[in-house]
Protein backbone atom coordinates (compact mmCIF):
# COMPACT_ATOMS: atom_id res chain seq x y z
CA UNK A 1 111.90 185.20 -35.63
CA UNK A 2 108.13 184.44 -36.02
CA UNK A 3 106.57 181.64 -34.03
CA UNK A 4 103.12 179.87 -35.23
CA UNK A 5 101.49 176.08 -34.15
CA UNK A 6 101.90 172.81 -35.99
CA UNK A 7 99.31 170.30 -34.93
CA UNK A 8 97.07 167.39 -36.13
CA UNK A 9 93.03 169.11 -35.80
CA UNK A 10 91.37 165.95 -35.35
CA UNK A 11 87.16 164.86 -34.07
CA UNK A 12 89.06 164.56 -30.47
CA UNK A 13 90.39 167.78 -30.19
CA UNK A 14 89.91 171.54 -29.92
CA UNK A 15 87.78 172.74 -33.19
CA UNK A 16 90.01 174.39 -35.64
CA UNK A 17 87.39 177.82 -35.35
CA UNK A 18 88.35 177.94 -31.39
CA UNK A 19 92.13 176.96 -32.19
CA UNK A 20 92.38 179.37 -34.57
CA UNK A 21 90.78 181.99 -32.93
CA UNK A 22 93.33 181.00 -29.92
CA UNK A 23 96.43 181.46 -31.84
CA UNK A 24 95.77 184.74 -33.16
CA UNK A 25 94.88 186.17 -29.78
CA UNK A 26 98.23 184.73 -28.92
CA UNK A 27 100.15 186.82 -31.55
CA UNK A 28 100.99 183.33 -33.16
CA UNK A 29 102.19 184.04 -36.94
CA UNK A 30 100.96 180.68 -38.40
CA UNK A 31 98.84 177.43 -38.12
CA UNK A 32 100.41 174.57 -39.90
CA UNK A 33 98.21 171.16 -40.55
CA UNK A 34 98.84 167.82 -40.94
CA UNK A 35 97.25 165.25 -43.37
CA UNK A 36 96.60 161.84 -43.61
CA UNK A 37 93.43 161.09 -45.77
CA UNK A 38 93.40 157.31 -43.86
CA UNK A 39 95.72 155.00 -42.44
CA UNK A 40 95.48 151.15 -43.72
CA UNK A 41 94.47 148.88 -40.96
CA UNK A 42 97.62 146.01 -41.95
CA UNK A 43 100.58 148.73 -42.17
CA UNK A 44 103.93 146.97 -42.76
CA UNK A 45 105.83 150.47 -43.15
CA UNK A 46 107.07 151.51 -39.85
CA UNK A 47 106.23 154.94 -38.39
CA UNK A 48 109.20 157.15 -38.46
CA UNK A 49 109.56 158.01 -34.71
CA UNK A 50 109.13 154.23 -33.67
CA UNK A 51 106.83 152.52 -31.58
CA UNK A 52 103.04 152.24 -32.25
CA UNK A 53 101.28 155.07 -34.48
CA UNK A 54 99.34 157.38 -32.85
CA UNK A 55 95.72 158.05 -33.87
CA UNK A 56 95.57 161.34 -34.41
CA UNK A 57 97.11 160.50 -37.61
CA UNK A 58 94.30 158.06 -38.87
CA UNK A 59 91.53 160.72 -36.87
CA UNK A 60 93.12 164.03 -38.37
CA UNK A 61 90.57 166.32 -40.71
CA UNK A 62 91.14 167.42 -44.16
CA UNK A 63 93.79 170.21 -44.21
CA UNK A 64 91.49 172.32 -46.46
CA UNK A 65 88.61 172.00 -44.72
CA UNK A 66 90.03 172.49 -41.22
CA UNK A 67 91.96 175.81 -42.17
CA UNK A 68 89.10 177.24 -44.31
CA UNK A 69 87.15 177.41 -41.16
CA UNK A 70 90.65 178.99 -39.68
CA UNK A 71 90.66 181.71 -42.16
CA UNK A 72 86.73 183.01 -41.68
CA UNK A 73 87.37 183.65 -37.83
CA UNK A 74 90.87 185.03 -38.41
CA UNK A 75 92.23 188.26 -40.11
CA UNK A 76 96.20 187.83 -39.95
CA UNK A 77 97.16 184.26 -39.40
CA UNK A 78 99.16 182.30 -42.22
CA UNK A 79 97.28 178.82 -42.76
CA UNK A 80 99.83 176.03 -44.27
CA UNK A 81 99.38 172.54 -44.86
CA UNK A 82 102.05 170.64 -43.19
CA UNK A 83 102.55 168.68 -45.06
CA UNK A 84 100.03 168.42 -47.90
CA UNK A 85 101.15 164.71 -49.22
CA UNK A 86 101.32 165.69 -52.99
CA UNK A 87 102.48 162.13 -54.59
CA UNK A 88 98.76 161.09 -53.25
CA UNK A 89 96.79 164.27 -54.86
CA UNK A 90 95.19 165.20 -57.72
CA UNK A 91 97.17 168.26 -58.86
CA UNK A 92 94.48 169.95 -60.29
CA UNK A 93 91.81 169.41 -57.46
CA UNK A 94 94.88 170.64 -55.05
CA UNK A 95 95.58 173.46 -57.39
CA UNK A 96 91.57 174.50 -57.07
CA UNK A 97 91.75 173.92 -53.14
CA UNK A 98 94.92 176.30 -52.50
CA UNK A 99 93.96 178.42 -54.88
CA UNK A 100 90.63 178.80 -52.85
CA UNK A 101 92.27 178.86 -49.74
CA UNK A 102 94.17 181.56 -50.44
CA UNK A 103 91.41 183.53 -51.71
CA UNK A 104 89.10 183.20 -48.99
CA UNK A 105 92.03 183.95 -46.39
CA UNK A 106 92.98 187.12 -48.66
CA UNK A 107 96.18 185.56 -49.68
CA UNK A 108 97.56 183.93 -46.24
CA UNK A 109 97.52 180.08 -47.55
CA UNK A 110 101.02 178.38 -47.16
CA UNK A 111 101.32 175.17 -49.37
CA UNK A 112 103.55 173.55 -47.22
CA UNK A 113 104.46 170.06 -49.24
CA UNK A 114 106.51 166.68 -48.96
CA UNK A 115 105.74 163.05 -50.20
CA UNK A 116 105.73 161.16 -46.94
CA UNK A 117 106.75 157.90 -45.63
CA UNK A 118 103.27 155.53 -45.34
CA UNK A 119 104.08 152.73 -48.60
CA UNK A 120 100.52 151.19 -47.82
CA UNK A 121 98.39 154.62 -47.30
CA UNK A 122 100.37 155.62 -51.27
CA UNK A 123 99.53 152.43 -52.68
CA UNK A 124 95.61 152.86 -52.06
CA UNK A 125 95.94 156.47 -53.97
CA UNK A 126 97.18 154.36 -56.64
CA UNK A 127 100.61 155.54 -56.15
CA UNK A 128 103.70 153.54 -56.55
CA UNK A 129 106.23 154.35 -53.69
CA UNK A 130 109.35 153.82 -55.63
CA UNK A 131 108.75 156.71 -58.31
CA UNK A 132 106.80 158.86 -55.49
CA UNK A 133 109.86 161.61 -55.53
CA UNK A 134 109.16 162.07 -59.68
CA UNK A 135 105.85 162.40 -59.10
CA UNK A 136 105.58 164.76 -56.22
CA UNK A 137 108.09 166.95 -58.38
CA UNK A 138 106.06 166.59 -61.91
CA UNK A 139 102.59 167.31 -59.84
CA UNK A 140 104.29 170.26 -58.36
CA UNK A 141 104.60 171.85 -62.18
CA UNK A 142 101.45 170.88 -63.12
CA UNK A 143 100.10 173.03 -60.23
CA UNK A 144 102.35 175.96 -61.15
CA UNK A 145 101.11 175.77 -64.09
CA UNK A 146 97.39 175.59 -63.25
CA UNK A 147 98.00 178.89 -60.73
CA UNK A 148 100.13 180.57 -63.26
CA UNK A 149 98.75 180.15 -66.87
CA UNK A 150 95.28 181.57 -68.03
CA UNK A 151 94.80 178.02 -70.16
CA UNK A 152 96.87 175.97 -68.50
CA UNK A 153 98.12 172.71 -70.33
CA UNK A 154 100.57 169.77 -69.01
CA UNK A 155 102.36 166.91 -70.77
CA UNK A 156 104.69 164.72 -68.53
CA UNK A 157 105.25 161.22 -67.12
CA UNK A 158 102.80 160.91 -64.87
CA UNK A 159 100.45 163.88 -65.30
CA UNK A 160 99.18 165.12 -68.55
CA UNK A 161 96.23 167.49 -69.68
CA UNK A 162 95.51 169.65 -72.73
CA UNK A 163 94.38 173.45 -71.90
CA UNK A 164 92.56 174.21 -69.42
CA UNK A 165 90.85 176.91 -67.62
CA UNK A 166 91.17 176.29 -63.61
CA UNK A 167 90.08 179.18 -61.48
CA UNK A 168 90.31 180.61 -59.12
CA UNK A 169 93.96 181.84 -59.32
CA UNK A 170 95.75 182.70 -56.14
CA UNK A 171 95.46 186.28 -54.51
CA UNK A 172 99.14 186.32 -54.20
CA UNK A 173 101.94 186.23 -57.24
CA UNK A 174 102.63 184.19 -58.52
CA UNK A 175 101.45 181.96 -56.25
CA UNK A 176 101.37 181.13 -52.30
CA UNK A 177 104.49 180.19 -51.18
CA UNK A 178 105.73 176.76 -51.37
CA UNK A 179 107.05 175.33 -48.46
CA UNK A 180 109.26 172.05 -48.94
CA UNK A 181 109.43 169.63 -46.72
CA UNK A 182 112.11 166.25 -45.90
CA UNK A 183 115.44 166.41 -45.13
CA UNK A 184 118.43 166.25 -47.03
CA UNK A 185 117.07 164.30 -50.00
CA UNK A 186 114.88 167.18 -50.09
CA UNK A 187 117.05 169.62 -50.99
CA UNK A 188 117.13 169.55 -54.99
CA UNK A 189 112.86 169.87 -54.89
CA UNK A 190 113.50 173.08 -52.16
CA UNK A 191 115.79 174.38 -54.22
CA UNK A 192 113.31 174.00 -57.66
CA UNK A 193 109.97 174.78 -55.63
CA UNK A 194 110.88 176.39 -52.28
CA UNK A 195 110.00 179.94 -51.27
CA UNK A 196 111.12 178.43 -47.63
CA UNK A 197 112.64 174.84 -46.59
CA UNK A 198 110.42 173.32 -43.88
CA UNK A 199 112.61 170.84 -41.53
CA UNK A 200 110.88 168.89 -39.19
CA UNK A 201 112.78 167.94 -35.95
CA UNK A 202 116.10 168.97 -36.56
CA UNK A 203 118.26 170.09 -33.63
CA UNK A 204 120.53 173.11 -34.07
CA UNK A 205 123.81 171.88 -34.36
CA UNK A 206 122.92 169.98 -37.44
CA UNK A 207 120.43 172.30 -38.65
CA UNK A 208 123.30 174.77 -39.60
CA UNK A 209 125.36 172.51 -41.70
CA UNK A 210 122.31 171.37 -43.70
CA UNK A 211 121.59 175.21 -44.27
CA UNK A 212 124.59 175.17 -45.63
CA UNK A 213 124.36 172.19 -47.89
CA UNK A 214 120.86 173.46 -48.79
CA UNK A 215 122.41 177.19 -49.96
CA UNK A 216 125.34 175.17 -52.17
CA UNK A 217 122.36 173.45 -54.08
CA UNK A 218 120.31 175.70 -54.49
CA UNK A 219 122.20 178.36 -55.20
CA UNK A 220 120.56 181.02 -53.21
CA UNK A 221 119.22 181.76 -49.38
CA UNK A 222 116.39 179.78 -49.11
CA UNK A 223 114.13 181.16 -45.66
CA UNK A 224 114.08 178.03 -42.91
CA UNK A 225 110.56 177.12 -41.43
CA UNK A 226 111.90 174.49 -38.10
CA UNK A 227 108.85 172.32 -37.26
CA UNK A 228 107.80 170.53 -33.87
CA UNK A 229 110.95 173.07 -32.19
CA UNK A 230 111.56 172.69 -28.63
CA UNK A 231 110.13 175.08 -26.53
CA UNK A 232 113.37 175.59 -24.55
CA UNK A 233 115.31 178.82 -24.19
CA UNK A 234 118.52 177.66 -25.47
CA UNK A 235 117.59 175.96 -28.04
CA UNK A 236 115.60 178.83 -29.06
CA UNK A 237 118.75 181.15 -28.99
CA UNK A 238 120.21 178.92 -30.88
CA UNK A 239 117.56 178.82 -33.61
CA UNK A 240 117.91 182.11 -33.79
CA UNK A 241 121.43 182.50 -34.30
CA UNK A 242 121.32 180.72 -37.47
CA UNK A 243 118.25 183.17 -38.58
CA UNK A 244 115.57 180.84 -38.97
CA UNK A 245 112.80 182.35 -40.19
CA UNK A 246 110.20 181.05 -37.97
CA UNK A 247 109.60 177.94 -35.52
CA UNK A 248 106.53 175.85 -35.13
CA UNK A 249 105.56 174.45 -31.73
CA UNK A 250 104.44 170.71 -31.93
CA UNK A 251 100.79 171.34 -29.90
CA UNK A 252 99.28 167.68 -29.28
CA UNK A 253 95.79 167.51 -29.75
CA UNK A 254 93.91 167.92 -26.85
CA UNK A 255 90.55 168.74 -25.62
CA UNK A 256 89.58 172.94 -25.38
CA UNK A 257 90.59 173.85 -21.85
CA UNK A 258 93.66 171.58 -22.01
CA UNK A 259 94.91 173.30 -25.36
CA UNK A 260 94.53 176.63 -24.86
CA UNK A 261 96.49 176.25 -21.42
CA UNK A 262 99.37 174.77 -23.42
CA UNK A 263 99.00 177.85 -25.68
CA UNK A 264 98.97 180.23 -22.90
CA UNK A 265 102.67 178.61 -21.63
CA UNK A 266 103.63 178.45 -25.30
CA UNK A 267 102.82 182.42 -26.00
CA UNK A 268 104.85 183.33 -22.67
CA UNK A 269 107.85 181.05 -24.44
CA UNK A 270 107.73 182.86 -27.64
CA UNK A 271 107.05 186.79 -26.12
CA UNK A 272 110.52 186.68 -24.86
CA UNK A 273 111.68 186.21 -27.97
CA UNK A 274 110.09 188.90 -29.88
């Protein structure tokens, strides 16, 4: 089982150059980003895990930007977006970004995906929340296509271009994997774009069933990326009984010295597990 670092890089924290420098030292596998291009000031839609929203997520960088700087001071870390909020891109500006990710990194992006929860942040990308799920899914073609296809074209509900040439393409093929993530209402978008299902905060004891679930729909194995994992023993044995692929320790964002003494206790966590 491979461990890596999921984390909001924000103006408060360590830089993502020293972070990523960190990591790799570490024998980390992976850095994993969050994104939120803004958060709007009257917010209706509750944050998920209750209480008041922290600001990291209205302080956090852009994903691209932030592991770009990752990949020129690293030579073997995987740099995902997690998530990269697709219903509130523009597929073919994403398909550029990745695509230049990836070959900048020599082929170690990770497009790690979902269409979050924030109705208000959605609504000023011109996004309509109800049909968000349709157009995360339709976006995610287009950008298949646009890695894929020499003179790429797209016709569907909500995105639509004649051919076009859109380059770079990605060092690896296909394409960098595609990491899914959500829960269960997730599983029919793993299942059609997933090289790996990424679940965020699920315990083991329901993680298994869901595996299971997830294998029935889609038909196949699909590799299991756990996000924000304890750091605790058991539930690391346990993990690891049901051959996840890899867990990502949540790291809050913190100040240079503070962070990489959280790594430090992190690496020792993961070691005995290698």
């Amino acid at each position: 089982m491979e461990f890596g670092i999921a984390t909001f890089v924000t103006d408060q924290g360590i830089a993502p150059t020293a972070l990523a420098r960190a990591l790799e030292e570490r024998a980390f596998d992976s850095l994993f980003v969050a994104e939120h291009t803004h958060i709007p000031v009257e917010r209706r839609t509750p944050y998920p895990a209750g209480g008041e929203l922290p600001d990291v997520y209205y302080r956090t960088l852009d994903p691209f930007v932030t592991l770009t700087a990752a990949a020129v001071v690293t030579e073997r870390l995987l740099l995902g977006t997690g998530i990269a909020l697709v219903a509130q891109r523009d597929p073919i500006v994403t398909a550029k970004e990745v695509a230049s990710l990836d070959l900048i990194s020599g082929g170690r992006a990770v497009f790690g995906v979902g269409i979050g929860w924030n109705r208000e942040e959605m609504a000023n990308h011109g996004t309509d929340p109800t049909t968000r799920g349709r157009l995360a899914n339709e976006r995610l073609r287009a950008i298949r296509a646009l890695w894929t296809e020499e003179q790429a074209e797209f016709h569907g509900e909500f995105v639509d271009f004649d051919p076009v040439f859109c380059w770079p393409k990605p060092v690896r093929r296909p394409h960098p994997p595609i990491y899914v993530g959500g829960g269960r209402g997730a599983f029919e978008r793993v299942a059609e774009f997933g090289d790996a299902w990424l679940a965020s905060v699920v315990p083991p004891r329901e993680l298994g069933p869901q595996i299971e679930r997830l294998r029935e729909v889609a038909g196949r194995a699909v590799p299991v990326t756990v996000t924000t994992a304890s750091h605790q023993a058991e539930v690391i044995e346990r993990y690891a009984a049901l051959d996840v692929e890899r867990l990502l320790f949540h790291l809050p964002t913190r100040p240079e010295k503070e962070t990489l003494e959280r790594l430090d206790g992190l690496a020792e966590v993961a070691a005995r597990f290698r």
